[in-house]
C-alpha atoms as a PDB file:
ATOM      1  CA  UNK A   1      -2.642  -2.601  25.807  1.00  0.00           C
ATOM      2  CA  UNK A   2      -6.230  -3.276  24.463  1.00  0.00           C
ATOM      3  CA  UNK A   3      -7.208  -4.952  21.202  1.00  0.00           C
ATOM      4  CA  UNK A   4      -6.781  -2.738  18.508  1.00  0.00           C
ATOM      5  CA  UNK A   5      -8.382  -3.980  14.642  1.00  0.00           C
ATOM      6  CA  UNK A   6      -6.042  -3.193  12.241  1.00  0.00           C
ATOM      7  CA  UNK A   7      -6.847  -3.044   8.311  1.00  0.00           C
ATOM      8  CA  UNK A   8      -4.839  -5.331   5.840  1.00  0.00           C
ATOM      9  CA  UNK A   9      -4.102  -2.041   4.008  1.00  0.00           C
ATOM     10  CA  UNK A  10      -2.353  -0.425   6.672  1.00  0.00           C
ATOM     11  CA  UNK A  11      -0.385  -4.326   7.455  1.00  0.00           C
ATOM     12  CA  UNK A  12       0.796  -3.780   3.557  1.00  0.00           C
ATOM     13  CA  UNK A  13       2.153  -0.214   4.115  1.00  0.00           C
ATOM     14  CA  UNK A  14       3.453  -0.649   7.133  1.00  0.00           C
ATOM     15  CA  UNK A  15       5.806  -3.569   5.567  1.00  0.00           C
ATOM     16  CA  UNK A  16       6.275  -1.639   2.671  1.00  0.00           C
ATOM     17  CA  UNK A  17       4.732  -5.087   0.813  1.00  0.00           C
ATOM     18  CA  UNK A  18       3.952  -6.082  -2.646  1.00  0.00           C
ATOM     19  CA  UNK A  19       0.703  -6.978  -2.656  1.00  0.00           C
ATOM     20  CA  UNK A  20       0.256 -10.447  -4.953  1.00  0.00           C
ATOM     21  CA  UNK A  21      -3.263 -11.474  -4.690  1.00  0.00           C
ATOM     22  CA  UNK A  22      -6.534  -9.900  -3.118  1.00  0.00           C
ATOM     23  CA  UNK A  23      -5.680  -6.401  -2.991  1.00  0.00           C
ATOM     24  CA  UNK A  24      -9.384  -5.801  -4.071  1.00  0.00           C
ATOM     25  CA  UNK A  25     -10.348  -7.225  -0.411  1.00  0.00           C
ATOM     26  CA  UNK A  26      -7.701  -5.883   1.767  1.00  0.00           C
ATOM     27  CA  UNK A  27      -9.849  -2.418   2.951  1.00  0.00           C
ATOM     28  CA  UNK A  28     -12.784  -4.765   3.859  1.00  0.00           C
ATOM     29  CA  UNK A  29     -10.633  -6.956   6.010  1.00  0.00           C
ATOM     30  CA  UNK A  30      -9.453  -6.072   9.685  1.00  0.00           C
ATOM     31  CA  UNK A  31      -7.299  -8.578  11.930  1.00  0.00           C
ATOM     32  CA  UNK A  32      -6.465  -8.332  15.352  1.00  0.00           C
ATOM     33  CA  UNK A  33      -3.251 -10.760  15.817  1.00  0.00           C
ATOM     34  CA  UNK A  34      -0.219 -11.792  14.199  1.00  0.00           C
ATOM     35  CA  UNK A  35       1.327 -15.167  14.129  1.00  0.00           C
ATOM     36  CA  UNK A  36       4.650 -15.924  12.339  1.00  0.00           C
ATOM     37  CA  UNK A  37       5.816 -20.027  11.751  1.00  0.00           C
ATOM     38  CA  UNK A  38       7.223 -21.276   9.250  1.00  0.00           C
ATOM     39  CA  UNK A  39       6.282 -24.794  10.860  1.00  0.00           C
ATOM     40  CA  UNK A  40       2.562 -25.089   9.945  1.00  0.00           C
ATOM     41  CA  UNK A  41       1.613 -27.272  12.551  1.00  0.00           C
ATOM     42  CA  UNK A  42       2.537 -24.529  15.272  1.00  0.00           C
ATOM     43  CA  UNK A  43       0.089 -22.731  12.863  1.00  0.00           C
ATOM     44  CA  UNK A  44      -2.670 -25.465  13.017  1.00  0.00           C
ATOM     45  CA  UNK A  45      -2.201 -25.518  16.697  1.00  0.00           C
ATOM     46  CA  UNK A  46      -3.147 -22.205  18.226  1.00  0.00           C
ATOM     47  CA  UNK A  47      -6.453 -20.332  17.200  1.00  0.00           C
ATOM     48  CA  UNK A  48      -6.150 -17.819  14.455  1.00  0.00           C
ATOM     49  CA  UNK A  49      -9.406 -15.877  14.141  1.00  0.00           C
ATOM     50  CA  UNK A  50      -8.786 -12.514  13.082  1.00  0.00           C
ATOM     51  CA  UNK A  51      -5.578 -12.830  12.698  1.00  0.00           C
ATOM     52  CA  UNK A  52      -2.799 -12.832  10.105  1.00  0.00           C
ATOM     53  CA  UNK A  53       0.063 -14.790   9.407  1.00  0.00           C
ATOM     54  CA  UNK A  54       3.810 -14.181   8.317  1.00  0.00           C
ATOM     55  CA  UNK A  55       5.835 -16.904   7.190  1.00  0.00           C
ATOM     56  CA  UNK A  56       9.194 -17.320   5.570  1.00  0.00           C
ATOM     57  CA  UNK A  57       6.952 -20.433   3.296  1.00  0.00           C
ATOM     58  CA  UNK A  58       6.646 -19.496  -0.097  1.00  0.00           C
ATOM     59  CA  UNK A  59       4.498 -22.598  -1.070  1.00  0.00           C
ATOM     60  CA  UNK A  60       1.134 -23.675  -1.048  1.00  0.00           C
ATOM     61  CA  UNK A  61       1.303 -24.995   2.005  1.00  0.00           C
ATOM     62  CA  UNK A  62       1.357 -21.815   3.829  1.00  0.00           C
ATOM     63  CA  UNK A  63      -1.857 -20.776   2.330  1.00  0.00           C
ATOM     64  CA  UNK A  64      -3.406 -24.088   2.835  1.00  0.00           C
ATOM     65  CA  UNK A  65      -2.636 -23.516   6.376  1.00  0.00           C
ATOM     66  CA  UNK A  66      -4.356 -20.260   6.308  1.00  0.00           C
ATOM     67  CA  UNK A  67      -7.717 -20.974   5.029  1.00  0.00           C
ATOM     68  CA  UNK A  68      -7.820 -24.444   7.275  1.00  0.00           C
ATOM     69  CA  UNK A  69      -6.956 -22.280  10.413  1.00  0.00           C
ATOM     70  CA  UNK A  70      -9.205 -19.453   8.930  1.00  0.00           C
ATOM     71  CA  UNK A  71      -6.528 -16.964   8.983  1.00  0.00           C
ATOM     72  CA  UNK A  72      -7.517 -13.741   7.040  1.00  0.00           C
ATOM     73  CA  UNK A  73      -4.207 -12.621   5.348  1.00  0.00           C
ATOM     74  CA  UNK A  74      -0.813 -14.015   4.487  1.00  0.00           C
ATOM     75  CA  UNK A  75       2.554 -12.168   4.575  1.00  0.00           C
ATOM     76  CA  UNK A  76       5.597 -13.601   2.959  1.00  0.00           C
ATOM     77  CA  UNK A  77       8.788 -12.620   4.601  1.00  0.00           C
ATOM     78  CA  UNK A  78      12.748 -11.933   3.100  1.00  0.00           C
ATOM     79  CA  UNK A  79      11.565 -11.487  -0.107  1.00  0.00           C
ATOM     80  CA  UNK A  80      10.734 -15.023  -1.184  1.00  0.00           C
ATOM     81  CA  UNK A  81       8.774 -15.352  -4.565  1.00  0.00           C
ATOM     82  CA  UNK A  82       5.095 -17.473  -3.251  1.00  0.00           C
ATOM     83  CA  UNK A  83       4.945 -20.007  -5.615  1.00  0.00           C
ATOM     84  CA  UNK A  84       2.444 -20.427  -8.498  1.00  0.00           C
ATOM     85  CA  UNK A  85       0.422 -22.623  -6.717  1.00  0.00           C
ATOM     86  CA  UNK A  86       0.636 -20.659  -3.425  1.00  0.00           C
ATOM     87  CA  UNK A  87      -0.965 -17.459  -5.684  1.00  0.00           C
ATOM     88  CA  UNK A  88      -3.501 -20.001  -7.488  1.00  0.00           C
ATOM     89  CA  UNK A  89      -4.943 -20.979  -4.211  1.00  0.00           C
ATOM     90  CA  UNK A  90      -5.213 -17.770  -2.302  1.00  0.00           C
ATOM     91  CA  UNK A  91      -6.715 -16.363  -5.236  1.00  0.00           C
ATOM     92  CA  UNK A  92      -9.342 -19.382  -5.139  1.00  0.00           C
ATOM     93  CA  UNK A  93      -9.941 -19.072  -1.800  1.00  0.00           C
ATOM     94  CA  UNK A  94      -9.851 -15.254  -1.455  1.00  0.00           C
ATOM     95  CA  UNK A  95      -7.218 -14.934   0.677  1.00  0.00           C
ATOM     96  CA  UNK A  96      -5.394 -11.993   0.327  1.00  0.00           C
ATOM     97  CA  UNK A  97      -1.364 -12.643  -0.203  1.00  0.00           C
ATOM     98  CA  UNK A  98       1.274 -10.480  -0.402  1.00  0.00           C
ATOM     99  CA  UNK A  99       5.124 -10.332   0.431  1.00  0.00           C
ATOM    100  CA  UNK A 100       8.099  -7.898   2.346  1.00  0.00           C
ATOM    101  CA  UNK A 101      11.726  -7.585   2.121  1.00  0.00           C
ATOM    102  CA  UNK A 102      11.491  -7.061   6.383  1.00  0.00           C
ATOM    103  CA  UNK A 103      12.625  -9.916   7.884  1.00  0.00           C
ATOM    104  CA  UNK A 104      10.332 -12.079  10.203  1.00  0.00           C
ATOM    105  CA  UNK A 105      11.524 -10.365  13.204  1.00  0.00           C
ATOM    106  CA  UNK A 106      11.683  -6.935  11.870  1.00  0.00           C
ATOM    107  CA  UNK A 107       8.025  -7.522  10.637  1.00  0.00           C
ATOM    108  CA  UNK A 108       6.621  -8.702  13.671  1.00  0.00           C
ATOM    109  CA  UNK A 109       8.167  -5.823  15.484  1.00  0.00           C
ATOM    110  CA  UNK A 110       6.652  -3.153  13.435  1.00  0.00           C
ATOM    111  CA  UNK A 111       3.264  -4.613  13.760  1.00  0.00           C
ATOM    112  CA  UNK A 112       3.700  -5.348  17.485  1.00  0.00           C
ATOM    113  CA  UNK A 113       4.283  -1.565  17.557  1.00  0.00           C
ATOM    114  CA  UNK A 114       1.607  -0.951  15.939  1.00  0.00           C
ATOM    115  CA  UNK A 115      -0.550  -2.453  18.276  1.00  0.00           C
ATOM    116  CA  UNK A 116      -1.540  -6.028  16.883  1.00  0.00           C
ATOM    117  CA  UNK A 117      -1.549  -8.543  20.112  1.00  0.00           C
ATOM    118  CA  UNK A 118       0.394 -11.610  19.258  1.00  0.00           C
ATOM    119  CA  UNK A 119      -1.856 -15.166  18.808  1.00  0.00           C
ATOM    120  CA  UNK A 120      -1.708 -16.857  22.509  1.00  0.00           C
ATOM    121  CA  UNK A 121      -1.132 -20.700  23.535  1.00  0.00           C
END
């Protein structure tokens, strides 16, 4: 299966997400991978570019994470409520945020589906 770009948009429908911070960016913003951790040093240890992440973290850790590894978007999983300071810094650092009900694994499937190539070793 080749690379395929897909827009954050289309990541935020296909989820069926609520979209908490950087909605205004999401059409100008294409990824090519996925990566879901909720241990953010597997995060810090693979290379991210273009790619998003979806995490079961509701805290600002996750979205530190995300703008050190230069990951474009971050997905919340099950639901969780990010916390204020999680929305504060995305919001500072443009990163666009948002959250599903889908569970980590049901997430990652639909987007595998899709066509997004997981993040490799």
């Amino acid at each position: 299966m080749g690379t395929l770009d897909m827009n954050v948009r289309e990541i935020v429908t296909l989820l069926d997400a609520e979209v908490i911070t950087g909605g205004e960016r999401m059409d100008k913003i294409d990824v090519q991978r996925c990566f879901s951790a909720d241990l953010m040093s597997d995060v810090l240890a693979r290379s991210h570019n273009n790619g998003i992440l979806l995490t079961g973290l509701a805290n600002i850790q996750a979205v530190r994470t995300a703008d050190i590894a230069d990951i474009k978007a971050v997905c919340i999983v099950r639901g969780k409520t990010p916390d204020p300071s999680a929305v504060e810094l995305a919001r500072q650092k443009s990163i666009p945020l948002f959250v599903t009900k889908k569970t980590m694994f049901e997430a990652c499937g639909i987007l595998y589906g899709k066509g997004l190539q997981p993040v490799g070793d």
